[in-house]
PDB file of N, CA and C in Angstrom:
ATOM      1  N   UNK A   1      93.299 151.606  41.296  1.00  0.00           N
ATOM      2  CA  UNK A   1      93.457 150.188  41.501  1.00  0.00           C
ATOM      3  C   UNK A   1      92.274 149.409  40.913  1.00  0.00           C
ATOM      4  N   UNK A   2      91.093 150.092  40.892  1.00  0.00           N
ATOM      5  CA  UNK A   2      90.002 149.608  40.316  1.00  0.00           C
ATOM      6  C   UNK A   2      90.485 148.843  38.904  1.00  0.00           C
ATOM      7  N   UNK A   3      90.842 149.179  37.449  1.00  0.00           N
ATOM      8  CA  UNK A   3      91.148 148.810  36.756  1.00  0.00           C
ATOM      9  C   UNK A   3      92.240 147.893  36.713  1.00  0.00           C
ATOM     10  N   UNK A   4      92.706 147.690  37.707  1.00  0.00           N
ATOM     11  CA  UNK A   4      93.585 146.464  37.777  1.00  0.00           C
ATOM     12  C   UNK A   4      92.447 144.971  37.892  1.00  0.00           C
ATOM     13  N   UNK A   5      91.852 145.332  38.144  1.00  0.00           N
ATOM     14  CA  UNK A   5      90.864 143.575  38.307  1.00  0.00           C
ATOM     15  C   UNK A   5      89.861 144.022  36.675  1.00  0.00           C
ATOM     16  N   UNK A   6      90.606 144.437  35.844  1.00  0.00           N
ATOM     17  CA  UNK A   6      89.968 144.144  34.298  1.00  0.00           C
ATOM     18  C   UNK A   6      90.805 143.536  33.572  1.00  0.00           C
ATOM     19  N   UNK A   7      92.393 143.760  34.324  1.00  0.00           N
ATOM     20  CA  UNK A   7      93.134 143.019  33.069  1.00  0.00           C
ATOM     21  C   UNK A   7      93.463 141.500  33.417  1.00  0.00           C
ATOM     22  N   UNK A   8      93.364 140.788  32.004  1.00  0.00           N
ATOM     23  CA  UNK A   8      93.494 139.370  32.246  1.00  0.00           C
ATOM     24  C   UNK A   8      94.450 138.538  33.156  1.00  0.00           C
ATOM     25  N   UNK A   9      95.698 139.243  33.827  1.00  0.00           N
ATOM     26  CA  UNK A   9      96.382 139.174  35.227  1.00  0.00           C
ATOM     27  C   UNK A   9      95.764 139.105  36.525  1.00  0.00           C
ATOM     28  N   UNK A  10      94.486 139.974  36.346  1.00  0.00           N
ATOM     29  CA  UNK A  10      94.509 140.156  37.889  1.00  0.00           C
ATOM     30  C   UNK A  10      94.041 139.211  39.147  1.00  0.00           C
ATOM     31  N   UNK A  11      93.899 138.293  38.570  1.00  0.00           N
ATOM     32  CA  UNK A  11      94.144 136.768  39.641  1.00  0.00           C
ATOM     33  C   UNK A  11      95.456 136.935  39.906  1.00  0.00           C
ATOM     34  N   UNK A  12      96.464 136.580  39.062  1.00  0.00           N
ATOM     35  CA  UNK A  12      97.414 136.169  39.383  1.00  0.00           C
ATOM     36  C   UNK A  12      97.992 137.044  40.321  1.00  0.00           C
ATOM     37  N   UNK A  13      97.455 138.558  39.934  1.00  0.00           N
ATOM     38  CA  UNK A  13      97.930 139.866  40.831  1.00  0.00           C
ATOM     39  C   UNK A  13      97.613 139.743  42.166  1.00  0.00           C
ATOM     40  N   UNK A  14      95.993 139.060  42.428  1.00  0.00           N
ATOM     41  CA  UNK A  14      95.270 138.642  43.677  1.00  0.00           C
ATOM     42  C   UNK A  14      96.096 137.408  44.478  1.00  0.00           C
ATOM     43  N   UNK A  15      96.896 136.373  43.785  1.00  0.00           N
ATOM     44  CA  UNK A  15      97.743 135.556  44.470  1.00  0.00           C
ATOM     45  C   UNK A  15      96.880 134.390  44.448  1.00  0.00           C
ATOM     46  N   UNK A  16      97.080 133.844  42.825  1.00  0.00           N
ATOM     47  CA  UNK A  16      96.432 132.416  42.390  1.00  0.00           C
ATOM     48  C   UNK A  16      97.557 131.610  42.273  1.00  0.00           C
ATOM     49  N   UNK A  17      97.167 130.528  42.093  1.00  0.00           N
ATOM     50  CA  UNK A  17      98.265 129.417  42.063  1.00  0.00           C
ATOM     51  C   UNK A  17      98.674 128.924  43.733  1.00  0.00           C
ATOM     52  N   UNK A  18      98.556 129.465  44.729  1.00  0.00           N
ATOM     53  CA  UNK A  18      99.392 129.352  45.699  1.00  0.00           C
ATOM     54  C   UNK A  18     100.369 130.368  45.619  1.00  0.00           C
ATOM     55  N   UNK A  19     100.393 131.022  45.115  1.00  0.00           N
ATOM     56  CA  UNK A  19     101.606 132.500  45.172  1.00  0.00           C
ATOM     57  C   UNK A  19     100.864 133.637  46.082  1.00  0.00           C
ATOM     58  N   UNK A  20     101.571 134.123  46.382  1.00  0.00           N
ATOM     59  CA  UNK A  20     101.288 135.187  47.600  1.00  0.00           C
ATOM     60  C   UNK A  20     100.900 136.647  46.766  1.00  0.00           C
ATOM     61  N   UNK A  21      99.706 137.164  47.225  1.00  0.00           N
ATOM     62  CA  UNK A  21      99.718 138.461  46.809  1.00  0.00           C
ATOM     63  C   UNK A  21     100.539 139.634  46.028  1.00  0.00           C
ATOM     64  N   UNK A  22     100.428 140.255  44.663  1.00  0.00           N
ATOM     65  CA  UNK A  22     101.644 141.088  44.475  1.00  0.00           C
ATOM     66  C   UNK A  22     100.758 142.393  44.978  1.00  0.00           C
ATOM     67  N   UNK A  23     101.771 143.782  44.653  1.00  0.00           N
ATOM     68  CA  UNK A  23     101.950 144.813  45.470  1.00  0.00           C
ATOM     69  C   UNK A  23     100.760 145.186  44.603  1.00  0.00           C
ATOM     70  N   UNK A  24      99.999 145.375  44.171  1.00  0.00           N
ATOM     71  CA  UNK A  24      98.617 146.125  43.303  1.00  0.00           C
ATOM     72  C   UNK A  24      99.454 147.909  43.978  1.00  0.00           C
ATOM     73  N   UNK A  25      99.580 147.794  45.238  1.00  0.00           N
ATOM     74  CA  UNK A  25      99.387 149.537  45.082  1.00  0.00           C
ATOM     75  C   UNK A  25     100.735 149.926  44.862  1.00  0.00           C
ATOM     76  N   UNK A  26     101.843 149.525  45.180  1.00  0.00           N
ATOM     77  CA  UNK A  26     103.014 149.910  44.350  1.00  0.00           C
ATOM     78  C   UNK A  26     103.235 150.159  43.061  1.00  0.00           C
ATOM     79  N   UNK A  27     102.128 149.011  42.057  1.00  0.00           N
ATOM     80  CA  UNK A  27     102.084 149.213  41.201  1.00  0.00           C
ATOM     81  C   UNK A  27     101.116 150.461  40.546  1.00  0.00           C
ATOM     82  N   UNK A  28      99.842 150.954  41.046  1.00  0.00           N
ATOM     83  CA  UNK A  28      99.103 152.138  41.033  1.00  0.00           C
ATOM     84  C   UNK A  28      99.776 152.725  41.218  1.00  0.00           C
ATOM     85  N   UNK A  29     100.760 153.524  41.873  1.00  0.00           N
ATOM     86  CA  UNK A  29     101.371 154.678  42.097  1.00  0.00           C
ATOM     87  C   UNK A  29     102.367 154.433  41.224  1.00  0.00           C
ATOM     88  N   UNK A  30     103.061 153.563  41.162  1.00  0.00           N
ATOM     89  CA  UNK A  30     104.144 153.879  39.722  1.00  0.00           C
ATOM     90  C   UNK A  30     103.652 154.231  38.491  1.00  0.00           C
ATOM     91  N   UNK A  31     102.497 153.548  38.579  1.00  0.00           N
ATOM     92  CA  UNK A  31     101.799 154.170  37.521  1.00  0.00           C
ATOM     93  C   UNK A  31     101.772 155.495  37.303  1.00  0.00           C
ATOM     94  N   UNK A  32     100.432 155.911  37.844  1.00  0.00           N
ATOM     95  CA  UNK A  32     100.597 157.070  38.210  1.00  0.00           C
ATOM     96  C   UNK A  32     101.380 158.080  37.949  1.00  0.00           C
ATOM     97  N   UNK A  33     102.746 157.603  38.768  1.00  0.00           N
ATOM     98  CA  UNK A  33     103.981 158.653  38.527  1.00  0.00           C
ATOM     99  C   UNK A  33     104.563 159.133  37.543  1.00  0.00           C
ATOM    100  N   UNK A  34     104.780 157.704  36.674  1.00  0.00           N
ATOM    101  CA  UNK A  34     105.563 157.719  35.493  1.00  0.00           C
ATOM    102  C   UNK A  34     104.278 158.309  34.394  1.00  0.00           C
ATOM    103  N   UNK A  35     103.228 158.251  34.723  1.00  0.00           N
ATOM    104  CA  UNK A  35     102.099 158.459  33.713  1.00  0.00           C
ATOM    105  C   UNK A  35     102.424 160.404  33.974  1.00  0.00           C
ATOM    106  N   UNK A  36     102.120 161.050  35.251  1.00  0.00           N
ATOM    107  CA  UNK A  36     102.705 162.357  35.442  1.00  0.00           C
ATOM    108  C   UNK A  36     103.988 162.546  34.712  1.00  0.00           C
ATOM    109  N   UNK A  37     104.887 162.260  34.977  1.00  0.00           N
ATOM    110  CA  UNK A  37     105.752 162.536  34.974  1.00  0.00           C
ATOM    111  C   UNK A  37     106.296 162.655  33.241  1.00  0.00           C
ATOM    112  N   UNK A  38     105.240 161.841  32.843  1.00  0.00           N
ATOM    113  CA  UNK A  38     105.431 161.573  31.135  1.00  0.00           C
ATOM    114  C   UNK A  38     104.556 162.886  30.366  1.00  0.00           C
ATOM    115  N   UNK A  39     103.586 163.191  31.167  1.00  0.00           N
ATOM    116  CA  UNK A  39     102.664 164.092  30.330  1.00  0.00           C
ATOM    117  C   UNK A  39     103.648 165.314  31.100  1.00  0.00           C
ATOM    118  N   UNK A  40     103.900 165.650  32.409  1.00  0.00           N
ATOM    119  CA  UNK A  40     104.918 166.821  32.622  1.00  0.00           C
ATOM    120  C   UNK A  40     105.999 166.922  31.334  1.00  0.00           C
ATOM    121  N   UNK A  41     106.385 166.124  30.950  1.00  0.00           N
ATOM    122  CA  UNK A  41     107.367 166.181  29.777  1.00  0.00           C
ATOM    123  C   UNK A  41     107.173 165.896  28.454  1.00  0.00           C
ATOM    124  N   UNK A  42     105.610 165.962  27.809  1.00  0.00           N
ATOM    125  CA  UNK A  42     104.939 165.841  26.862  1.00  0.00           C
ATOM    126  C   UNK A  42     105.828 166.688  25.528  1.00  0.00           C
ATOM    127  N   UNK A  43     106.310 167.953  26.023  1.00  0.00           N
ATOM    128  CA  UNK A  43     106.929 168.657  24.599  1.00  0.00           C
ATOM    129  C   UNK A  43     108.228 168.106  24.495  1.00  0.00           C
ATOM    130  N   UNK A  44     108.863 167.102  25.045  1.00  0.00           N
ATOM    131  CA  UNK A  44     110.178 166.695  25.331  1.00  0.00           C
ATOM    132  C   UNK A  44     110.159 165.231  24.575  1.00  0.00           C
ATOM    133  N   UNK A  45     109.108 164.472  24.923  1.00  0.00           N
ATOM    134  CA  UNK A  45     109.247 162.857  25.132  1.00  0.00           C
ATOM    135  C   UNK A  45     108.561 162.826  23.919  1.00  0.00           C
ATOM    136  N   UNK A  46     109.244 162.007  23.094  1.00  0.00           N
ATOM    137  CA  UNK A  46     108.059 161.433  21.705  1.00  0.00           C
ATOM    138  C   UNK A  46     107.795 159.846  22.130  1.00  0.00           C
ATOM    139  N   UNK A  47     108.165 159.373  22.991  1.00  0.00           N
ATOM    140  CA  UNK A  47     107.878 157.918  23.265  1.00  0.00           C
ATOM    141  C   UNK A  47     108.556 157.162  24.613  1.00  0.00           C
ATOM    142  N   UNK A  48     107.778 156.398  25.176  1.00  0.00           N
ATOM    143  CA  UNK A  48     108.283 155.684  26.200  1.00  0.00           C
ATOM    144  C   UNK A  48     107.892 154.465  26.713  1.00  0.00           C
ATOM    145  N   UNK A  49     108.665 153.770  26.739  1.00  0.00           N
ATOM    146  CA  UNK A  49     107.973 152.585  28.013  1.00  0.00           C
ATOM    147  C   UNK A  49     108.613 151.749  28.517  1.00  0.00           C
ATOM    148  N   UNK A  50     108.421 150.875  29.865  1.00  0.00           N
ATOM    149  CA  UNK A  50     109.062 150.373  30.860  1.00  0.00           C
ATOM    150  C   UNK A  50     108.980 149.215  30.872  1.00  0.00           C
ATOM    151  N   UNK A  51     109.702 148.045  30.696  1.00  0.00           N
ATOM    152  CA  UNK A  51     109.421 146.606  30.980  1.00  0.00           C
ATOM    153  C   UNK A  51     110.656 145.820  30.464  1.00  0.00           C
ATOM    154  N   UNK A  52     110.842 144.921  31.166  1.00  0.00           N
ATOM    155  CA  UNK A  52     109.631 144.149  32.192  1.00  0.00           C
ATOM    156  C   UNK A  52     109.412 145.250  33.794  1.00  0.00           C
ATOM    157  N   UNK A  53     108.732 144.815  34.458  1.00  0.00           N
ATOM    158  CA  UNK A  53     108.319 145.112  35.695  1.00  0.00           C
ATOM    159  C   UNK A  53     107.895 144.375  36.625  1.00  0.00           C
ATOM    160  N   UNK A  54     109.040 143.720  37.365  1.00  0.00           N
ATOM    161  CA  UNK A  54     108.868 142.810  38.541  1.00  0.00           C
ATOM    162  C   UNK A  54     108.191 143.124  40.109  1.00  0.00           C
ATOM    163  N   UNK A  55     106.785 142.935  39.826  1.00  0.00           N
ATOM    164  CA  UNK A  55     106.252 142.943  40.922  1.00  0.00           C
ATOM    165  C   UNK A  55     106.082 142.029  42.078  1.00  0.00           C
ATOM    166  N   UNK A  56     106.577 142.369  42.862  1.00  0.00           N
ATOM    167  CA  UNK A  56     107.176 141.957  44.146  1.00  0.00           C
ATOM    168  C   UNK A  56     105.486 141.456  45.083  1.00  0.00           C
ATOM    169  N   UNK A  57     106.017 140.495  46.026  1.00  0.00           N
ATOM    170  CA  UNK A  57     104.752 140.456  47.126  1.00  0.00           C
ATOM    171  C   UNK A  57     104.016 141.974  47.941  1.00  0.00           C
ATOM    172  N   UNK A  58     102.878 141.671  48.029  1.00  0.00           N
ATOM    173  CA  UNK A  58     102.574 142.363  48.996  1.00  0.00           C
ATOM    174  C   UNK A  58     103.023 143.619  50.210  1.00  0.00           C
ATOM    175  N   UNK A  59     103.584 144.765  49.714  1.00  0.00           N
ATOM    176  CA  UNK A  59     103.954 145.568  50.220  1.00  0.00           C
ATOM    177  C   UNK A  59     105.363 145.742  50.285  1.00  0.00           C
ATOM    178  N   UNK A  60     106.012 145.299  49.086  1.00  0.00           N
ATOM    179  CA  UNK A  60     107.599 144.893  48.970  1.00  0.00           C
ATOM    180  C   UNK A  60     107.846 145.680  47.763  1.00  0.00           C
ATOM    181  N   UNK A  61     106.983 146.248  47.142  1.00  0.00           N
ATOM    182  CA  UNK A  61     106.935 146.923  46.058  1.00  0.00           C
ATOM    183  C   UNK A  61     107.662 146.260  44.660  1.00  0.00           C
ATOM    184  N   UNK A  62     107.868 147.029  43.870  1.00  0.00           N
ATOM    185  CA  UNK A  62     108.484 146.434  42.118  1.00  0.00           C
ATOM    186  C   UNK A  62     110.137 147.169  41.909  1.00  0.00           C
ATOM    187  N   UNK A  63     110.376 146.626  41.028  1.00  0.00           N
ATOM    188  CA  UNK A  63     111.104 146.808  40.010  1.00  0.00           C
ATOM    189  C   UNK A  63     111.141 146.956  38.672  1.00  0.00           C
ATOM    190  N   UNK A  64     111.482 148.248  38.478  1.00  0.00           N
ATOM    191  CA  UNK A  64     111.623 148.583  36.088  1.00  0.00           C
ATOM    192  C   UNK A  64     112.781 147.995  36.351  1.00  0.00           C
ATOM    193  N   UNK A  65     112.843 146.704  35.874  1.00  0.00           N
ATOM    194  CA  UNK A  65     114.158 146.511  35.003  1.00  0.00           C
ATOM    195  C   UNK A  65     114.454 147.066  33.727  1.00  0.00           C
ATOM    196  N   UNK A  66     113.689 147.796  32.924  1.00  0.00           N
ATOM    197  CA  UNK A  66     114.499 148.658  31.659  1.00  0.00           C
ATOM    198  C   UNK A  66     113.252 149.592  31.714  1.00  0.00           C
ATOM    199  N   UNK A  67     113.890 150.329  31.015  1.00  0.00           N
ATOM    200  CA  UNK A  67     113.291 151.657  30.444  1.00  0.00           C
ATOM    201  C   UNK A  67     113.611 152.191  29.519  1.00  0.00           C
ATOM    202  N   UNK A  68     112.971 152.564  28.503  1.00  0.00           N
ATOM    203  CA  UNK A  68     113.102 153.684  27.306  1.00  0.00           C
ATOM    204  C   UNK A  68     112.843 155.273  27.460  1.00  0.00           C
ATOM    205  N   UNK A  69     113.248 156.230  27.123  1.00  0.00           N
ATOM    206  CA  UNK A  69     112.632 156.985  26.974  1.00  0.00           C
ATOM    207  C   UNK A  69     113.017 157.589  25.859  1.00  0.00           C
ATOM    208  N   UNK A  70     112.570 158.069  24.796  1.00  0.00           N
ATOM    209  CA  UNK A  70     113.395 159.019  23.530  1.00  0.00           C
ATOM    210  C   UNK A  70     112.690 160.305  23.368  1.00  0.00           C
ATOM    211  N   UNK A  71     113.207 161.199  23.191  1.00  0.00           N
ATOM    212  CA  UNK A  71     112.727 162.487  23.222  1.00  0.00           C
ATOM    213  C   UNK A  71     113.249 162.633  21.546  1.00  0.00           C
ATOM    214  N   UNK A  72     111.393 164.041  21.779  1.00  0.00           N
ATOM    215  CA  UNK A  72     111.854 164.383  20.656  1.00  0.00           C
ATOM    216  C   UNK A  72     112.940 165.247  19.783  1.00  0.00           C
ATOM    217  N   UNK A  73     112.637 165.222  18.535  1.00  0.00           N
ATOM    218  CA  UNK A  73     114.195 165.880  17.539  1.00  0.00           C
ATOM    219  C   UNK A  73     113.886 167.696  17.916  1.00  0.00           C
ATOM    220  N   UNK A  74     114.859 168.211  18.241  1.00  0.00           N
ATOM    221  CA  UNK A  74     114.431 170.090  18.223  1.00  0.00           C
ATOM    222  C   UNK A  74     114.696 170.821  17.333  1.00  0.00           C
TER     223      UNK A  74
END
């Protein structure tokens, strides 16, 4: 979660404007997961990525609205 307060979002992530807090740790662990879950399948996957990604308030967690994944040719 540390590296979330480097990217140029992370006010808005903190709940600027008058907007309410988003999920920071929903979003760390998806991370995370999909980051595992991508190198578990490193001889498979030649490319991937997820977005948009609607992060939700404070403990309400997100949403991938799309995803790619393409694997490679055998």
């Amino acid at each position: 979660m540390k590296m979330q307060e480097e990217i140029r979002a992370a006010k808005i992530l903190a709940g600027a404007r008058g907007e309410a807090p988003r999920d920071r740790e929903a979003m760390a662990e998806t991370i995370a997961k999909y980051s595992q879950m991508i190198w578990d399948l490193r001889d498979e996957v030649k490319e991937s990525d997820a977005n948009p990604v609607m992060l939700y308030e404070q403990g309400q967690g997100l949403k991938v609205v799309d995803a790619r994944i393409i694997l490679k040719k055998k």
